[in-house]
Protein backbone atom coordinates (compact mmCIF):
# COMPACT_ATOMS: atom_id res chain seq x y z
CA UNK A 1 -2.42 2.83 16.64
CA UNK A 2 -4.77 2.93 13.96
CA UNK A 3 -7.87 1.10 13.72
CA UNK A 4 -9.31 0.89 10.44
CA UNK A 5 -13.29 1.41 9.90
CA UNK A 6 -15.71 -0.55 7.79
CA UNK A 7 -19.20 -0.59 7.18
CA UNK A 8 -20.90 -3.46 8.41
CA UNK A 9 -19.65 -6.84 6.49
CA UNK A 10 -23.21 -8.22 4.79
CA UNK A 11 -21.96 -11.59 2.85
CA UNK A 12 -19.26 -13.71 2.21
CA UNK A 13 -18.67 -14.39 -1.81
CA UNK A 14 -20.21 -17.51 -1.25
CA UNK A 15 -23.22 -16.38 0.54
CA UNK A 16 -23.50 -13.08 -2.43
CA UNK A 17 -26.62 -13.48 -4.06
CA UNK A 18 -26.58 -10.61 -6.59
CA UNK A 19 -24.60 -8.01 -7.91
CA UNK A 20 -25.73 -5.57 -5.88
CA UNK A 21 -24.46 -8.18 -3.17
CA UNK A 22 -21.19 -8.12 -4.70
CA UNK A 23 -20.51 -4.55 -5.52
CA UNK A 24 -21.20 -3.47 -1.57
CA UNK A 25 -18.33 -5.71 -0.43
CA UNK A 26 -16.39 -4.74 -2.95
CA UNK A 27 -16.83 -1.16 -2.03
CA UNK A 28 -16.56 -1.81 1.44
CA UNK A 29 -13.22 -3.73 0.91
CA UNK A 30 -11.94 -0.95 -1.67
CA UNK A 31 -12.87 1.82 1.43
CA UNK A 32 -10.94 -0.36 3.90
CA UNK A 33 -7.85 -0.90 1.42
CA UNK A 34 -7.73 3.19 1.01
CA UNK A 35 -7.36 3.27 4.69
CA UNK A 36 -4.58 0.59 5.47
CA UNK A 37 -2.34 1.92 1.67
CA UNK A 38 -2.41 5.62 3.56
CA UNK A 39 -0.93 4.28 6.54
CA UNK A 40 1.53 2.64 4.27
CA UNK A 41 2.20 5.65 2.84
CA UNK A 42 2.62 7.29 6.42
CA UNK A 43 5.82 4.96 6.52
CA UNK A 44 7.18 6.38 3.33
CA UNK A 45 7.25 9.91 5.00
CA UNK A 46 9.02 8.00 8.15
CA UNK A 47 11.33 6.51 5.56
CA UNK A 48 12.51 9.83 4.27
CA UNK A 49 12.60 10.88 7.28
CA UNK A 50 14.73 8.97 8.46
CA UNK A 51 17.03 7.64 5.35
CA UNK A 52 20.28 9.74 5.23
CA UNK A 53 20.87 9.61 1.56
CA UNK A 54 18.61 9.44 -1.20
CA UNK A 55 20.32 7.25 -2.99
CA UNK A 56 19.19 4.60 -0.47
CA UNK A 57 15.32 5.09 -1.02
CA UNK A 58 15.60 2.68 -3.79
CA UNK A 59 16.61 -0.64 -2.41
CA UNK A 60 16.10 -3.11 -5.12
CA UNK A 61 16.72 -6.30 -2.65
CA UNK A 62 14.19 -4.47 -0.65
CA UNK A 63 11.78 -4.46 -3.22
CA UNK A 64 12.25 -8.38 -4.44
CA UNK A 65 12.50 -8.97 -0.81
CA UNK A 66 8.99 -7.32 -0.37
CA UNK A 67 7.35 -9.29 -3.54
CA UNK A 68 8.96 -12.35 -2.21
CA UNK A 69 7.07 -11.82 1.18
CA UNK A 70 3.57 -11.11 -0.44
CA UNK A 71 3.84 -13.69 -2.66
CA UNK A 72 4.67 -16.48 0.26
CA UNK A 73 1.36 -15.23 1.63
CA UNK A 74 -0.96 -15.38 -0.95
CA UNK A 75 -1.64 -19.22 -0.91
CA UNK A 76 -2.55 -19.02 2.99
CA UNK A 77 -5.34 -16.54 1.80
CA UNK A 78 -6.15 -17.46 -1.34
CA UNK A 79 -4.94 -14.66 -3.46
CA UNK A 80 -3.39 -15.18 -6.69
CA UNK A 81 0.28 -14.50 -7.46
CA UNK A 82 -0.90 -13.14 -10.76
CA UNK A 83 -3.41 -10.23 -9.25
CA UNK A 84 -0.76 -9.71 -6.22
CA UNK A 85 2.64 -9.70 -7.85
CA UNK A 86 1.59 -6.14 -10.10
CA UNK A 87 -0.58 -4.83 -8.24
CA UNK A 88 2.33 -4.67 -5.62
CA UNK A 89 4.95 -3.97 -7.46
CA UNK A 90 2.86 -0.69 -8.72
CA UNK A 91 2.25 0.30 -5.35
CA UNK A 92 6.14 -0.14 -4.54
CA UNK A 93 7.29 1.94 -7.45
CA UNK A 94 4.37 4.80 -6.25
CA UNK A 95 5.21 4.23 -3.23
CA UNK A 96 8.94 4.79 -4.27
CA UNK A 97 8.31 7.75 -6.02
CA UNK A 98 6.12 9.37 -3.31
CA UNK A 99 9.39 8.74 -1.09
CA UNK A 100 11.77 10.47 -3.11
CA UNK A 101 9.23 13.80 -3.42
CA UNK A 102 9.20 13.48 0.41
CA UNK A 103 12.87 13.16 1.12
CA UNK A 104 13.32 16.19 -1.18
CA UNK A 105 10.63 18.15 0.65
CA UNK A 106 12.43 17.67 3.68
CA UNK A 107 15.47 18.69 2.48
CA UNK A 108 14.69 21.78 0.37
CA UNK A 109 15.87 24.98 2.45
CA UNK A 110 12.92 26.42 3.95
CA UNK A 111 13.32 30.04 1.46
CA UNK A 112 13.05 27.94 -1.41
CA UNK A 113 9.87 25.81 -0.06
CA UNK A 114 7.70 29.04 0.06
């Protein structure tokens, strides 16, 4: 199980006082989001892994189905649609991509991945 590390949390943005303030959180978060997109990445290799035809890594309903899910939880946080919506759908597609470069990894004969 992976637990993720993070420097100590110093303010809230209501309790940021300068920029300096600011830019530490934002750097702490941005350390913190590195960690928990590589363990979503992990799941890509598990997906081509375990997928049995790359025509299947690309599952459009998946993907809306995905945005849908992200997008039903940004009002309980506070996120806006318009900063989540992109941003996710760019990881997706890299996340898509990185899938299909794994699934043919795995599947090259061994000779030929020398």
């Amino acid at each position: 199980m992976t637990t993720y590390t993070s420097d100590e949390r110093r303010h809230t943005a209501e309790t940021a006082a300068s920029m300096t303030d600011v830019r530490y959180e934002i750097d702490r978060i941005d350390r913190l989001l590195v960690e928990i997109i590589a363990e979503r990445q992990s799941f890509m290799d598990a997906a081509a892994r375990i997928k049995g035809d790359r025509n299947i890594v690309h599952d459009r309903a998946r993907i809306e189905d995905v945005v849908a899910k992200v997008k039903a939880e940004c009002p309980k946080h506070g996120l806006s649609p318009a900063i989540a919506e992109p941003v996710w759908r760019t990881m997706i597609d890299r996340c898509i991509a990185y899938e299909f470069a794994s699934y043919d990894a795995l599947r090259l004969p061994a000779k030929v991945k020398s």
